[in-house]
C-alpha atoms as a PDB file:
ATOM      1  CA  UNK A   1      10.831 -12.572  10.726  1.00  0.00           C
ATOM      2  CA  UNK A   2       7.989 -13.782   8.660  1.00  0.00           C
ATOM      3  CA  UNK A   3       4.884 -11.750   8.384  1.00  0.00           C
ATOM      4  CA  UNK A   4       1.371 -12.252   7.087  1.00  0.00           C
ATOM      5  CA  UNK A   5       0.099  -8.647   5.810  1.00  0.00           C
ATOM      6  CA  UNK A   6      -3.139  -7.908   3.348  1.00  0.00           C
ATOM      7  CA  UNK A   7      -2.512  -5.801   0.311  1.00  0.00           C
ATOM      8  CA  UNK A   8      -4.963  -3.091   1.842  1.00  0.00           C
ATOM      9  CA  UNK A   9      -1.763  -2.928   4.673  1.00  0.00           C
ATOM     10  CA  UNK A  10       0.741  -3.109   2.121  1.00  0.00           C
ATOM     11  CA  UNK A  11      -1.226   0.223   0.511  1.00  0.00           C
ATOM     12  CA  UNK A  12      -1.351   1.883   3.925  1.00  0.00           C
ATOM     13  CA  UNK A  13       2.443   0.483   5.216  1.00  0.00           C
ATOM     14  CA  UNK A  14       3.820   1.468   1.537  1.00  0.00           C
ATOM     15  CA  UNK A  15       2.152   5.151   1.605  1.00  0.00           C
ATOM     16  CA  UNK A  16       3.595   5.831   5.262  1.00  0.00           C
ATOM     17  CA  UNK A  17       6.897   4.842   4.393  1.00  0.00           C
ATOM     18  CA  UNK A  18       6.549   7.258   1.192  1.00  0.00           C
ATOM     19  CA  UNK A  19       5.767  10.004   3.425  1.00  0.00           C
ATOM     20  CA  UNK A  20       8.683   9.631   5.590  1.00  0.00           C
ATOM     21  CA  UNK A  21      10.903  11.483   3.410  1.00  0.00           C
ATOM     22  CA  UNK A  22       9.584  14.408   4.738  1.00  0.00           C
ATOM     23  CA  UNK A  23      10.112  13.517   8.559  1.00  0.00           C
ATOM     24  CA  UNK A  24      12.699  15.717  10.134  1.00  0.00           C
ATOM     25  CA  UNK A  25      13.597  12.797  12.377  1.00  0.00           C
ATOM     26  CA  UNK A  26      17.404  11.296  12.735  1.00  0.00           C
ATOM     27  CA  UNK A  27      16.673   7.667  12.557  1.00  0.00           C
ATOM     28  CA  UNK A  28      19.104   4.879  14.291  1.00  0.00           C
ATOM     29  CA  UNK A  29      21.252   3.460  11.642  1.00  0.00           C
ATOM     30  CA  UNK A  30      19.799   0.081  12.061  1.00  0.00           C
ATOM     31  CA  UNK A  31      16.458   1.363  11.818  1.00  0.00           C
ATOM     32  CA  UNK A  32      17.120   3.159   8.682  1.00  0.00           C
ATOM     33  CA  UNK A  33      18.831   0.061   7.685  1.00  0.00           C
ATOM     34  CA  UNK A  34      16.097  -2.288   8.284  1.00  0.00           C
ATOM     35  CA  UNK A  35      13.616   0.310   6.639  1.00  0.00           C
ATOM     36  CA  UNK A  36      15.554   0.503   3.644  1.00  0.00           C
ATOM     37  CA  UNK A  37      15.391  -3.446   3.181  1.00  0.00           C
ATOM     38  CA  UNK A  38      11.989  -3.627   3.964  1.00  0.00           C
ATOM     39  CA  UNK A  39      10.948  -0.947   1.396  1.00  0.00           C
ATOM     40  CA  UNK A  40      12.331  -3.091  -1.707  1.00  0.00           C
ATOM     41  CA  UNK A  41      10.503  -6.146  -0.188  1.00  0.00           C
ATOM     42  CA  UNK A  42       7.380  -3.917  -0.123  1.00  0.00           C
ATOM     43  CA  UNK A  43       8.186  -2.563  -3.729  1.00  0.00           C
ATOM     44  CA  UNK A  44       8.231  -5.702  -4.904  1.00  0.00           C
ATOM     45  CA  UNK A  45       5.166  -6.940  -3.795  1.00  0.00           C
ATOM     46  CA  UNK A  46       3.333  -3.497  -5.095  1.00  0.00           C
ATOM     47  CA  UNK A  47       4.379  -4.529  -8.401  1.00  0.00           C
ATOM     48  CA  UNK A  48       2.271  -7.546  -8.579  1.00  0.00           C
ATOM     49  CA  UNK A  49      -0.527  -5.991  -6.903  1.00  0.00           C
ATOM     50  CA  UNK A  50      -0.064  -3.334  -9.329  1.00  0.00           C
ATOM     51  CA  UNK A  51      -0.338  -5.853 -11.828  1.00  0.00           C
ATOM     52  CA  UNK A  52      -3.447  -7.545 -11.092  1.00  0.00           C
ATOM     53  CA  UNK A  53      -5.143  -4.027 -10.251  1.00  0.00           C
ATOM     54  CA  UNK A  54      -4.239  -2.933 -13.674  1.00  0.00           C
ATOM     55  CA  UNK A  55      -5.913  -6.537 -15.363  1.00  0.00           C
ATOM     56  CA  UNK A  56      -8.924  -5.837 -12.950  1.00  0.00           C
ATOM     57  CA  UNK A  57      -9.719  -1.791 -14.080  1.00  0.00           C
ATOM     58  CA  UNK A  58      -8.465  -2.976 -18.038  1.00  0.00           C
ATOM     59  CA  UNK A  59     -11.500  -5.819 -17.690  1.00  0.00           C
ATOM     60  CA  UNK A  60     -13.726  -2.737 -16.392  1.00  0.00           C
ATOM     61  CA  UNK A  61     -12.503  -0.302 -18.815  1.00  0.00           C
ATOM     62  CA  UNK A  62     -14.138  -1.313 -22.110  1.00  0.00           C
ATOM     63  CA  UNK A  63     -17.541  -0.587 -23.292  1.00  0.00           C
ATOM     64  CA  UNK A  64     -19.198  -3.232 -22.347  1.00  0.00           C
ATOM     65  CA  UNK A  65     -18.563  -2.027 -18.734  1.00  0.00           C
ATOM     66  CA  UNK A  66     -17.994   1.093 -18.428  1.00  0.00           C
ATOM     67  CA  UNK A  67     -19.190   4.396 -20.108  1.00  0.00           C
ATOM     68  CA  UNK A  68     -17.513   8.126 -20.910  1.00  0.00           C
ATOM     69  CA  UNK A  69     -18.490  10.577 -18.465  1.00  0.00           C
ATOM     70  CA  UNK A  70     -18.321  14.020 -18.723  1.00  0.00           C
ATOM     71  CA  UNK A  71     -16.595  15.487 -15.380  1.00  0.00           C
ATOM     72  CA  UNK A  72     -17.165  18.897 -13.846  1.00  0.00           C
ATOM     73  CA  UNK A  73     -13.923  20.332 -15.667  1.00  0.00           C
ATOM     74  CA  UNK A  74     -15.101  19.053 -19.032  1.00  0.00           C
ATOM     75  CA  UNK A  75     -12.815  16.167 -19.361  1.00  0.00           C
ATOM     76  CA  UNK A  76     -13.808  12.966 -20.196  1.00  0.00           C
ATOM     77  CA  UNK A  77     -13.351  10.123 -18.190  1.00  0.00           C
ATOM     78  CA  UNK A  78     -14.317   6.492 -18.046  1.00  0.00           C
ATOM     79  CA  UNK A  79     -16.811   5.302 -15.273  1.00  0.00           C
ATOM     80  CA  UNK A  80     -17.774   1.884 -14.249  1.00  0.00           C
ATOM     81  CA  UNK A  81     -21.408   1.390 -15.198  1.00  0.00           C
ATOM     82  CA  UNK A  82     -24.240   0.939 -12.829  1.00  0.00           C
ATOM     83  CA  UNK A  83     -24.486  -2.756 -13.425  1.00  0.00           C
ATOM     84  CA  UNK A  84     -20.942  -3.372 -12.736  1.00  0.00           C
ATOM     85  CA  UNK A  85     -20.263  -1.374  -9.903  1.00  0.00           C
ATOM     86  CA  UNK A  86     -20.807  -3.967  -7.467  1.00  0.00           C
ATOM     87  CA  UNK A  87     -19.111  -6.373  -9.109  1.00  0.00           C
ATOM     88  CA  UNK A  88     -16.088  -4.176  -9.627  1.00  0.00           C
ATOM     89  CA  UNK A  89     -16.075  -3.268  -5.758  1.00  0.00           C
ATOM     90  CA  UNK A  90     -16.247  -6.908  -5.103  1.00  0.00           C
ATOM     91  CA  UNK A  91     -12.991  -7.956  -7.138  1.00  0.00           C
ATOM     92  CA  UNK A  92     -11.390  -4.889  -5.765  1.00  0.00           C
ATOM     93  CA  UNK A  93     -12.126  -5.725  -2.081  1.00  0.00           C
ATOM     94  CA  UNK A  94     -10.715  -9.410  -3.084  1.00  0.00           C
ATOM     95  CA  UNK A  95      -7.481  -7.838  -4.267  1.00  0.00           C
ATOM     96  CA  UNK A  96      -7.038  -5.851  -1.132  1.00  0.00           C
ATOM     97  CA  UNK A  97      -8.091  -8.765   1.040  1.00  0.00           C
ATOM     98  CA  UNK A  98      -5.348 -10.662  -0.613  1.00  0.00           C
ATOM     99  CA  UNK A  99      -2.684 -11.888   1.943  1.00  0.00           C
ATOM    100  CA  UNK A 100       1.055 -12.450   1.123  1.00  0.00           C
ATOM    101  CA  UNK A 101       3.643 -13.818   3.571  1.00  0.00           C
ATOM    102  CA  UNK A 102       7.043 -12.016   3.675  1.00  0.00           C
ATOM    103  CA  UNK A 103      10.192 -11.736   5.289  1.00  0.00           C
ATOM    104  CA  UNK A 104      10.624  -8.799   7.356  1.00  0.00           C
ATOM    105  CA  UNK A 105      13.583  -6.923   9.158  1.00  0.00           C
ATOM    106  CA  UNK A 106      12.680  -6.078  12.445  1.00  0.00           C
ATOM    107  CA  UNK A 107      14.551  -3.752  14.956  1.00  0.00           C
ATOM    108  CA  UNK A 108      13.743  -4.498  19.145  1.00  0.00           C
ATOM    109  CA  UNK A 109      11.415  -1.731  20.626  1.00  0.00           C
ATOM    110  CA  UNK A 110      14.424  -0.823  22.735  1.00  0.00           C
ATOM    111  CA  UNK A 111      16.082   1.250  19.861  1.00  0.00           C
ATOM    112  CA  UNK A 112      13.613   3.348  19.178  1.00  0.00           C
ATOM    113  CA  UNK A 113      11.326   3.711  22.558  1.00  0.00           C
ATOM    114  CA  UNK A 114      13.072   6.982  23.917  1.00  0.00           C
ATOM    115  CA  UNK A 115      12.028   8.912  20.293  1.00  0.00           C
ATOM    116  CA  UNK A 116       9.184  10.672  19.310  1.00  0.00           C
ATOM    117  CA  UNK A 117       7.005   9.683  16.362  1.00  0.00           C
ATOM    118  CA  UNK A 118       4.108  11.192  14.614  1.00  0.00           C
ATOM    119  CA  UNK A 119       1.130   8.722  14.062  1.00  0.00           C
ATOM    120  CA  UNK A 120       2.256   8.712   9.989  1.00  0.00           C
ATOM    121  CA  UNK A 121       5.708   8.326  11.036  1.00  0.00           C
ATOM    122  CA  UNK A 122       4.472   5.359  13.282  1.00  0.00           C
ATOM    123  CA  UNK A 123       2.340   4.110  10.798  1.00  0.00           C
ATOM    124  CA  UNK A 124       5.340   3.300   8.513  1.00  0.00           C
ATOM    125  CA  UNK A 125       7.610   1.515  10.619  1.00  0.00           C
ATOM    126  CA  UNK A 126       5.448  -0.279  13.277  1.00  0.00           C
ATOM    127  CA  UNK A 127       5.333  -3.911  11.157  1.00  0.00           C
ATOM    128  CA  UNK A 128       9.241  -3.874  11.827  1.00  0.00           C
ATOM    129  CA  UNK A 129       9.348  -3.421  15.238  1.00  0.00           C
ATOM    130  CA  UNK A 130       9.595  -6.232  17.583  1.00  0.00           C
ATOM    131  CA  UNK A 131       7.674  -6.073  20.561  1.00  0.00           C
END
C-alpha cells in the first residue's frame, strides 16, 4: 500500500520501532515480517532526511551564525545566534513538514486484534496495519 507520511512521523514511527527491541511481546510471523520490510524502507528514507538536516545545522554552524557557548559542565558548544534562531526553526519545521510517499507492508487488523500493546509498542506498528 502506498502511504503519504511527514518526516516529523517518520522521526516518531522510526523511534517506536527502535524501541521495540525491548518489547517482551511474541509477534505473528507476518507481522514481524512486514515490520522488518518496512524498517529498511524507513531507514532509507532517514538517510536523506539525515542528509538535508546535516546541510541545514552545517549552514547554521559557522560563525556567521552561530556562536561558542559555554555550557553548565564547561564544555563548549555551538549555539544558533539570536538573529538566526527563527530562521533556523523555520527551515527545520520545513524539513519535518516534508512529505514523502512510500510503499508500505500492511498486515489486516485481524492478526493482531486479540494482543496487547503498549502505546510505544502501538506507536510503531500502527502505519502498517490495515483497518
Amino acid at each position: 500500500m502506498r502511504k503519504e507520511i511527514t518526516n516529523a512521523e517518520l522521526l516518531h514511527i522510526t523511534k517506536s520501532i527502535s524501541e521495540l527491541g525491548k518489547s517482551d511481546i511474541k509477534f505473528p510471523c507476518n507481522l514481524l515480517w512486514n515490520l522488518k520490510l518496512n524498517k529498511n524502507t524507513l531507514s532509507n528514507l532517514m538517510n536523506v532526511y539525515s542528509d538535508c538536516e546535516k546541510e541545514i545545522l552545517n549552514e547554521y554552524s559557522g560563525d556567521d551564525k552561530s556562536k561558542l557557548v559555554d555550557s553548565e559542565d564547561g564544555k563548549s558548544q555551538r549555539m544558533v545566534k539570536p538573529e538566526f534562531v527563527q530562521e533556523f526553526q523555520g527551515r527545520m519545521l520545513e524539513l519535518h513538514s516534508q512529505k514523502s510517499e512510500i510503499e508500505i507492508n500492511t498486515i489486516p487488523y485481524e492478526l493482531i486484534k486479540d494482543l496487547s500493546f503498549t502505546s510505544s509498542e502501538w506507536d510503531a506498528i500502527e502505519f502498517m496495519v490495515e483497518s
